[in-house]
PDB file of N, CA and C in Angstrom:
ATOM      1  N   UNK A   1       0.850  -1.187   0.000  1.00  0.00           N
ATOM      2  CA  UNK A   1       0.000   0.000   0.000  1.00  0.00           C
ATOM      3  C   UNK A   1       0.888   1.240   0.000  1.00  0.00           C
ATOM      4  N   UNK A   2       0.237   2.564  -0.430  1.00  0.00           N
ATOM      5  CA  UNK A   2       1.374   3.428  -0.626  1.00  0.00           C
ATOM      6  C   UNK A   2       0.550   4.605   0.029  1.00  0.00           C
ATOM      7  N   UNK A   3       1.517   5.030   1.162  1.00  0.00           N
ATOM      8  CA  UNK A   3       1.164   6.203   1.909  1.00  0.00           C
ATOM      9  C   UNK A   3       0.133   7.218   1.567  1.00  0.00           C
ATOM     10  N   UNK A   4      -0.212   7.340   0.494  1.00  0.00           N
ATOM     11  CA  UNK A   4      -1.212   8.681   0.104  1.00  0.00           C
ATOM     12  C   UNK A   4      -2.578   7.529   0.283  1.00  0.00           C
ATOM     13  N   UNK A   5      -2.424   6.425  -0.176  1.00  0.00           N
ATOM     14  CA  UNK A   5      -3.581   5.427   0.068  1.00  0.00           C
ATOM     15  C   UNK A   5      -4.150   5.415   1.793  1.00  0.00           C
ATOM     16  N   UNK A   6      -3.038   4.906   2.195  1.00  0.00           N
ATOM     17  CA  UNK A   6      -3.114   4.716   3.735  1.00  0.00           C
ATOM     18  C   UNK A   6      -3.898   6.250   4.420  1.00  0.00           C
ATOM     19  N   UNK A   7      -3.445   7.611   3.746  1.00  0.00           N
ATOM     20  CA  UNK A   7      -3.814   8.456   4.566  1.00  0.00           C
ATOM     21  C   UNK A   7      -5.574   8.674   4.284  1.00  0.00           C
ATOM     22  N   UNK A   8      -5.270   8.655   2.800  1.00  0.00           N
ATOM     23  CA  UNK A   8      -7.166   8.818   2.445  1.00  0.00           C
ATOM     24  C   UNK A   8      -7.793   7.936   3.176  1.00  0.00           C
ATOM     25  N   UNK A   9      -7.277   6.361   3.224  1.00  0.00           N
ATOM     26  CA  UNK A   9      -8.376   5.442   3.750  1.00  0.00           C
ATOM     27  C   UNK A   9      -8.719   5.788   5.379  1.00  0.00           C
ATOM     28  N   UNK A  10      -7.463   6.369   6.164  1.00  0.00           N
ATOM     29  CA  UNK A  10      -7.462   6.325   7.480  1.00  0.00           C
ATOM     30  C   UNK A  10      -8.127   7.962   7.944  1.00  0.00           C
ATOM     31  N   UNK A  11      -7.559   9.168   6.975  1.00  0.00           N
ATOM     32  CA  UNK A  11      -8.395  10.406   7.486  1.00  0.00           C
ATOM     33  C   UNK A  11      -8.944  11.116   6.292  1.00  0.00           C
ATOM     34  N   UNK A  12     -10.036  11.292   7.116  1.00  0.00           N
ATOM     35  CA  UNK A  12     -11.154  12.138   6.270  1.00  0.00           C
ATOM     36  C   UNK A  12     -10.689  13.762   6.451  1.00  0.00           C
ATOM     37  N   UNK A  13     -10.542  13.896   5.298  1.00  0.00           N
ATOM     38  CA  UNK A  13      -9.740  15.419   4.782  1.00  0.00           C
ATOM     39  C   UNK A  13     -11.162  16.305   5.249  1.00  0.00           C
ATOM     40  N   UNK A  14     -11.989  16.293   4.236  1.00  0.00           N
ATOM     41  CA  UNK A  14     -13.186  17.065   3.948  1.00  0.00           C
ATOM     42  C   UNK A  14     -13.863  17.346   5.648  1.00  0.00           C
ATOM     43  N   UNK A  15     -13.804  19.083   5.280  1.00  0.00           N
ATOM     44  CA  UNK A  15     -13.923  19.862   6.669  1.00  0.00           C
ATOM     45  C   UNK A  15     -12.730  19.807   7.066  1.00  0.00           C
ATOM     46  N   UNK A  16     -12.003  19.791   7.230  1.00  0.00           N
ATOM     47  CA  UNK A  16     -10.531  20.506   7.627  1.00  0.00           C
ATOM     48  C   UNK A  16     -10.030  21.319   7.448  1.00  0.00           C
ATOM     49  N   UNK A  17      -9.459  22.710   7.938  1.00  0.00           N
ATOM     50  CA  UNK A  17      -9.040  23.665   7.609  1.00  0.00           C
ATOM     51  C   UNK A  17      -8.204  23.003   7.087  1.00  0.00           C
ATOM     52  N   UNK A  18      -7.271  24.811   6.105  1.00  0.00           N
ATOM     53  CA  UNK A  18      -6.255  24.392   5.852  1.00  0.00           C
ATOM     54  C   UNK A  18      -5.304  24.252   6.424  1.00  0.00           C
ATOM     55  N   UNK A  19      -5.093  24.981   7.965  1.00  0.00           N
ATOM     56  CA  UNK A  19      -4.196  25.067   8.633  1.00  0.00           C
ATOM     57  C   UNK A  19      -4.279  23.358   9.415  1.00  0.00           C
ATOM     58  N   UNK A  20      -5.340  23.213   9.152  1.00  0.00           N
ATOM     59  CA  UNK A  20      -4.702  21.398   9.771  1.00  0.00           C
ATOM     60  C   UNK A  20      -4.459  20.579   8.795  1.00  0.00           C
ATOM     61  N   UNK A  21      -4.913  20.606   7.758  1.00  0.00           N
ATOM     62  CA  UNK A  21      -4.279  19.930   6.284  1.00  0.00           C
ATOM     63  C   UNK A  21      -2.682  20.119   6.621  1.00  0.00           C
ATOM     64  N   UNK A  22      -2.234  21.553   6.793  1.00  0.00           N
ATOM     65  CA  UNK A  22      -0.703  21.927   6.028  1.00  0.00           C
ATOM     66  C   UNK A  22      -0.262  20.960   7.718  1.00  0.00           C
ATOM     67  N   UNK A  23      -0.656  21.159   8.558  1.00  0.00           N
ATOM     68  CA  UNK A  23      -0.041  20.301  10.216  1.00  0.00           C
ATOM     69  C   UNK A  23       0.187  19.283   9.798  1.00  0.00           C
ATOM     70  N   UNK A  24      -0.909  18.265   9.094  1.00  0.00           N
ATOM     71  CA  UNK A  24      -1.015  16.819   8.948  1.00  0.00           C
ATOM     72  C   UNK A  24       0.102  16.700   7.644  1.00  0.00           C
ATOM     73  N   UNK A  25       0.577  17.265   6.789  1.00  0.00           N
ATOM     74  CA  UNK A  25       0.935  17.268   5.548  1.00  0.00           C
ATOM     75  C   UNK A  25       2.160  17.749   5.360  1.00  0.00           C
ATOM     76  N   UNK A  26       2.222  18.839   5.687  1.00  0.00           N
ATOM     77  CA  UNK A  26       3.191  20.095   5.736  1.00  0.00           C
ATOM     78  C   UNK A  26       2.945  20.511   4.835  1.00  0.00           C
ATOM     79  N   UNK A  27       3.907  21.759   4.509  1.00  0.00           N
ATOM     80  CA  UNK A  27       3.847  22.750   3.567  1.00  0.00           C
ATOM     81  C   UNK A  27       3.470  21.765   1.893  1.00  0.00           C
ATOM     82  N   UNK A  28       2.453  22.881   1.160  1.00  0.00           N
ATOM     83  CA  UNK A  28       2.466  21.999   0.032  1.00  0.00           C
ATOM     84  C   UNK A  28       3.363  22.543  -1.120  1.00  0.00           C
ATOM     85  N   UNK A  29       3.735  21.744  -2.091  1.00  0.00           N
ATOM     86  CA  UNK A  29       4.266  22.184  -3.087  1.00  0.00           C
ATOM     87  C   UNK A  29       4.160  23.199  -4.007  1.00  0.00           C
ATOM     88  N   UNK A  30       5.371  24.296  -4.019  1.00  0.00           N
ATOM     89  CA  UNK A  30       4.730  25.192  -5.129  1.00  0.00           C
ATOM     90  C   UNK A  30       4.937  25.067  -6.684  1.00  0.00           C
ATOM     91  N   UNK A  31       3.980  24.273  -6.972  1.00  0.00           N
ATOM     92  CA  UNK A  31       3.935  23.984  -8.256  1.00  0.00           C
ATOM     93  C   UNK A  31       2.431  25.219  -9.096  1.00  0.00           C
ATOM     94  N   UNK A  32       2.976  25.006 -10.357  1.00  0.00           N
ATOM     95  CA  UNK A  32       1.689  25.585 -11.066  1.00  0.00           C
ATOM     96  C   UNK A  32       1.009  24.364 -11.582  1.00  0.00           C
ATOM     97  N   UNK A  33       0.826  23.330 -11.853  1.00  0.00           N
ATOM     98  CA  UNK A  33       0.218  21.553 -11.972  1.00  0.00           C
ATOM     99  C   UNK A  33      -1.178  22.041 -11.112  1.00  0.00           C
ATOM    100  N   UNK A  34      -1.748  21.642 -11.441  1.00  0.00           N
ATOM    101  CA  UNK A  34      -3.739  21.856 -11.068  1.00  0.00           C
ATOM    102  C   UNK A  34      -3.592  22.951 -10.136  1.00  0.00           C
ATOM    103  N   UNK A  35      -2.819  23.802 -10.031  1.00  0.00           N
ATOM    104  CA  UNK A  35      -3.021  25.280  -8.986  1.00  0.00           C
ATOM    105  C   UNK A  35      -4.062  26.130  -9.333  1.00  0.00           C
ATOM    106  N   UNK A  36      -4.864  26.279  -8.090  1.00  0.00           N
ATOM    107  CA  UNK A  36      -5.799  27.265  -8.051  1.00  0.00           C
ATOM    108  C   UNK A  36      -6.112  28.125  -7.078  1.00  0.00           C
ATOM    109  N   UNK A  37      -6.772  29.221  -6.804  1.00  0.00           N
ATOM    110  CA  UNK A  37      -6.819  29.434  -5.604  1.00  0.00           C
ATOM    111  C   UNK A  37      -7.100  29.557  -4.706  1.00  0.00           C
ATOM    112  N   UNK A  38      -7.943  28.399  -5.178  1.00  0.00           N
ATOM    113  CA  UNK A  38      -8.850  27.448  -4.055  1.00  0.00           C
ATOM    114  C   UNK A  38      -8.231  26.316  -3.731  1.00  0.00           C
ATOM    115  N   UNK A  39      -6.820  26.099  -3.674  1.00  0.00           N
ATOM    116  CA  UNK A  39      -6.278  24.708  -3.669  1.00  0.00           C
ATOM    117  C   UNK A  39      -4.962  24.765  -3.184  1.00  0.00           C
ATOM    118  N   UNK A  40      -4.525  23.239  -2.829  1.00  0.00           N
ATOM    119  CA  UNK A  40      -3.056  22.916  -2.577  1.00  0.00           C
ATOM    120  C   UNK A  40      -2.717  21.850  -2.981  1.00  0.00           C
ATOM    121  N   UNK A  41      -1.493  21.915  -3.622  1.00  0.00           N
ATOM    122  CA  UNK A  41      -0.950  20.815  -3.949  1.00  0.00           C
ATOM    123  C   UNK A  41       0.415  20.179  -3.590  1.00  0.00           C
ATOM    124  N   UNK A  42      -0.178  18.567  -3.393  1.00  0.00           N
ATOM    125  CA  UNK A  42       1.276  18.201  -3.308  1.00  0.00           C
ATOM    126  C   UNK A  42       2.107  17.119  -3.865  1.00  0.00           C
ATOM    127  N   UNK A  43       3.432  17.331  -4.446  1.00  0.00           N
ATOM    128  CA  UNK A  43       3.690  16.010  -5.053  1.00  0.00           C
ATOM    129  C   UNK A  43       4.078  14.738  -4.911  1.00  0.00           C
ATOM    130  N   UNK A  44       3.527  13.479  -5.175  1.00  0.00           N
ATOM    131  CA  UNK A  44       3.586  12.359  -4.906  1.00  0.00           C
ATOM    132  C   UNK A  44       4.452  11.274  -5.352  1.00  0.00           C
ATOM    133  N   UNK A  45       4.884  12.047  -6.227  1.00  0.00           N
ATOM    134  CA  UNK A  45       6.114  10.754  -7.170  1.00  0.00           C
ATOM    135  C   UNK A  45       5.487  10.230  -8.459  1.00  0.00           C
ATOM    136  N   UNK A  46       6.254   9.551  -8.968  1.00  0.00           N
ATOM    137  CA  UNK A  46       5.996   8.368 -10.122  1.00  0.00           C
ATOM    138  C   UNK A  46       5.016   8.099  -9.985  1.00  0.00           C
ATOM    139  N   UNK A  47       4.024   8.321 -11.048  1.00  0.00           N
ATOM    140  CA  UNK A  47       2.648   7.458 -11.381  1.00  0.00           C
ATOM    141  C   UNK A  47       2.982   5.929 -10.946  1.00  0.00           C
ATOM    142  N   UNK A  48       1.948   5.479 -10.185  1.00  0.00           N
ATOM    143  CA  UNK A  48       1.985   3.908  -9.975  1.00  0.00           C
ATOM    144  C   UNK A  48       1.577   3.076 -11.472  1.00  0.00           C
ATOM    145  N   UNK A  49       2.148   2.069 -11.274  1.00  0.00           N
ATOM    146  CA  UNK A  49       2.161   1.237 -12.335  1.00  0.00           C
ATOM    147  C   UNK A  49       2.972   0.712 -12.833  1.00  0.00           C
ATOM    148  N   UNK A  50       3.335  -0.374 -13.807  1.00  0.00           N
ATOM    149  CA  UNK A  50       4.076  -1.308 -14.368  1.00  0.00           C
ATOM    150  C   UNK A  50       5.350  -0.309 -15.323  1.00  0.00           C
ATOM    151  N   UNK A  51       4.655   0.506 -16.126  1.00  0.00           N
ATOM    152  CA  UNK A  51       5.413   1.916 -16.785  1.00  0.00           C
ATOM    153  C   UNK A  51       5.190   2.938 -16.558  1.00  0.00           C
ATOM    154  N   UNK A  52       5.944   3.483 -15.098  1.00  0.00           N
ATOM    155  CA  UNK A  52       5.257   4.903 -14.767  1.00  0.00           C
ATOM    156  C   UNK A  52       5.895   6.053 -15.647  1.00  0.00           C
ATOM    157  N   UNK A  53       5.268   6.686 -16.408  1.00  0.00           N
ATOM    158  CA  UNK A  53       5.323   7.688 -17.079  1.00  0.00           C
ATOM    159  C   UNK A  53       5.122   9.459 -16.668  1.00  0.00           C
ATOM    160  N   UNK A  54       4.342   9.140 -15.778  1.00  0.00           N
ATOM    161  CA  UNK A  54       3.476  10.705 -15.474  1.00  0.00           C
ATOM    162  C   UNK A  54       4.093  11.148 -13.803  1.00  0.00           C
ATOM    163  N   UNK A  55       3.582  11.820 -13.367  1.00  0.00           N
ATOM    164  CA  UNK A  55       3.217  12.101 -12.050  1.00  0.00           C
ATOM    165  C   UNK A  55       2.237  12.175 -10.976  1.00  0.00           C
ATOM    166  N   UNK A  56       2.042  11.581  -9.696  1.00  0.00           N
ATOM    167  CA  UNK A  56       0.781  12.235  -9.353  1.00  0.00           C
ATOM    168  C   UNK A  56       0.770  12.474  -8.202  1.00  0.00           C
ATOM    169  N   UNK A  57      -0.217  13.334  -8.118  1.00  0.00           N
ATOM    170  CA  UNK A  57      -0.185  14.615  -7.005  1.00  0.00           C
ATOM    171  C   UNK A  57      -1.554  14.583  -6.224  1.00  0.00           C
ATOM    172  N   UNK A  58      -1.428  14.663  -4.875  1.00  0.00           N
ATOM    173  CA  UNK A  58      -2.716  15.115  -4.572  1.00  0.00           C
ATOM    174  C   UNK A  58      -3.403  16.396  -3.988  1.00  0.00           C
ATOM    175  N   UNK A  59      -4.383  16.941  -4.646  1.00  0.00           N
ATOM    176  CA  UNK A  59      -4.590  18.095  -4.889  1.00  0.00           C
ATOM    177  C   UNK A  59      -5.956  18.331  -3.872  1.00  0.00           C
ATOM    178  N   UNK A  60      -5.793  18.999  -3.338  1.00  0.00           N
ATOM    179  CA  UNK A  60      -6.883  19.098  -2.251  1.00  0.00           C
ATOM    180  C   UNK A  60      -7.797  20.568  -2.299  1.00  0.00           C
ATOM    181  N   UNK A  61      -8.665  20.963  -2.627  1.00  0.00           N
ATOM    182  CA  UNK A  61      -9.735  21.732  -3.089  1.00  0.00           C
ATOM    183  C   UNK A  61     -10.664  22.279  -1.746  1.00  0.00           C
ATOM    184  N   UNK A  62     -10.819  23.720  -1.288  1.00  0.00           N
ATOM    185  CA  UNK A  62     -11.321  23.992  -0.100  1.00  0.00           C
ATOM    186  C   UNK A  62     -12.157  24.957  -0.597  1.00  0.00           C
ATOM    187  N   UNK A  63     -12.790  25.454   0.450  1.00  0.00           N
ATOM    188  CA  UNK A  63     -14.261  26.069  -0.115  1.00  0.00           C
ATOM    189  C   UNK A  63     -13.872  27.702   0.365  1.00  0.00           C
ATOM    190  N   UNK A  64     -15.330  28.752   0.516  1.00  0.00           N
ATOM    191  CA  UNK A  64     -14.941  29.912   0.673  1.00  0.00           C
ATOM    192  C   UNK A  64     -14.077  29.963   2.398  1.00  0.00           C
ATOM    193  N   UNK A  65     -14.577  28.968   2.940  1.00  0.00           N
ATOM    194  CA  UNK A  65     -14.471  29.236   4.734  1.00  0.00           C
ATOM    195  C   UNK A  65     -13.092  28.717   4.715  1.00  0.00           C
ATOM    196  N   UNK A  66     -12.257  28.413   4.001  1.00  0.00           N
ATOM    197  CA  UNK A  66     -11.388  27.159   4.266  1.00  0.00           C
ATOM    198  C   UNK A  66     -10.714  26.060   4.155  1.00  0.00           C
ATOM    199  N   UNK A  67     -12.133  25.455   4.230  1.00  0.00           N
ATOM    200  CA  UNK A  67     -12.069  24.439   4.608  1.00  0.00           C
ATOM    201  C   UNK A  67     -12.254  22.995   3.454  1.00  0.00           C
ATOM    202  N   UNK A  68     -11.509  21.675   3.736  1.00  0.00           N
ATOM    203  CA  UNK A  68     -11.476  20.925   2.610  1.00  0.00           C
ATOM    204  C   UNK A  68     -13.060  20.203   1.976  1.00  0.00           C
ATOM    205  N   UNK A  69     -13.261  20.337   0.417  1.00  0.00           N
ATOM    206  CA  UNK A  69     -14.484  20.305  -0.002  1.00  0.00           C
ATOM    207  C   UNK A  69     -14.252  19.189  -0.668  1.00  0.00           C
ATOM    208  N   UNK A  70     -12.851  18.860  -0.820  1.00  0.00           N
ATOM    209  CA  UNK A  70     -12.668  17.839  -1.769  1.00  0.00           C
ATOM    210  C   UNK A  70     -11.349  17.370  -2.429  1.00  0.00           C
ATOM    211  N   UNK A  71     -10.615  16.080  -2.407  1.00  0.00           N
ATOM    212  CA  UNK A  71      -9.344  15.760  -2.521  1.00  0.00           C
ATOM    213  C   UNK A  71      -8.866  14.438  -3.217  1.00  0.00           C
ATOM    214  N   UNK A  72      -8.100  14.668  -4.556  1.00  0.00           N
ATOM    215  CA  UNK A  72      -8.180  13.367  -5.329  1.00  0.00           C
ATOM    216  C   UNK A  72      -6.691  13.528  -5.778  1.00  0.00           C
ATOM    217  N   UNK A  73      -6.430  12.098  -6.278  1.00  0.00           N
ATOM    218  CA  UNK A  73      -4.913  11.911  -6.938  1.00  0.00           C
ATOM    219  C   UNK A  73      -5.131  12.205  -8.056  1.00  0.00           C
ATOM    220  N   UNK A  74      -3.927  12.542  -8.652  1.00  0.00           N
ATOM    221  CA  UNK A  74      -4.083  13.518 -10.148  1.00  0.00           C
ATOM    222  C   UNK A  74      -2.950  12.922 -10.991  1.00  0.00           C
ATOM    223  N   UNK A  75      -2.974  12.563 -12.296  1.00  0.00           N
ATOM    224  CA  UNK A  75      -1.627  12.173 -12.735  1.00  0.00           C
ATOM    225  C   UNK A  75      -1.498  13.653 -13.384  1.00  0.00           C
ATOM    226  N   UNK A  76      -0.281  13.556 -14.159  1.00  0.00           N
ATOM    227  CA  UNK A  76       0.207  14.787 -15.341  1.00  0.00           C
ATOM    228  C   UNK A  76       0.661  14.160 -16.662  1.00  0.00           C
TER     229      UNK A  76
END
């Protein structure tokens, strides 16, 4: 199993500030890759798989208050 797995399955992001996201996480990456500014991102390494080609990142999406609305792995 690979750590970004383990954390989704074990904590529920959604409703979390960001200031406890960046605690649980740390600082996220400053990339321009799915940046918005409603968002944070961070990078994860080598696409999983047999020929990893890409990258992926998980990008975590917060609302006007904050707080997390929504958080998925992303390749490039």
């Amino acid at each position: 199993m690979y750590i970004v797995d383990d954390l989704i399955n074990t904590y529920d992001l959604k409703g979390k500030t960001k200031s406890e996201v960046m605690t649980l996480l740390g600082p996220p990456n400053e990339t321009e890759y799915f940046k918005t500014e409603k968002n944070i991102v961070y990078y994860l390494g080598d696409e999983r798989g047999f020929i990893p080609i890409d990258s992926e990142w998980l990008v975590i999406d917060f609302d006007g208050n904050e707080k997390v609305n929504n958080y998925v792995v992303r390749t490039d």
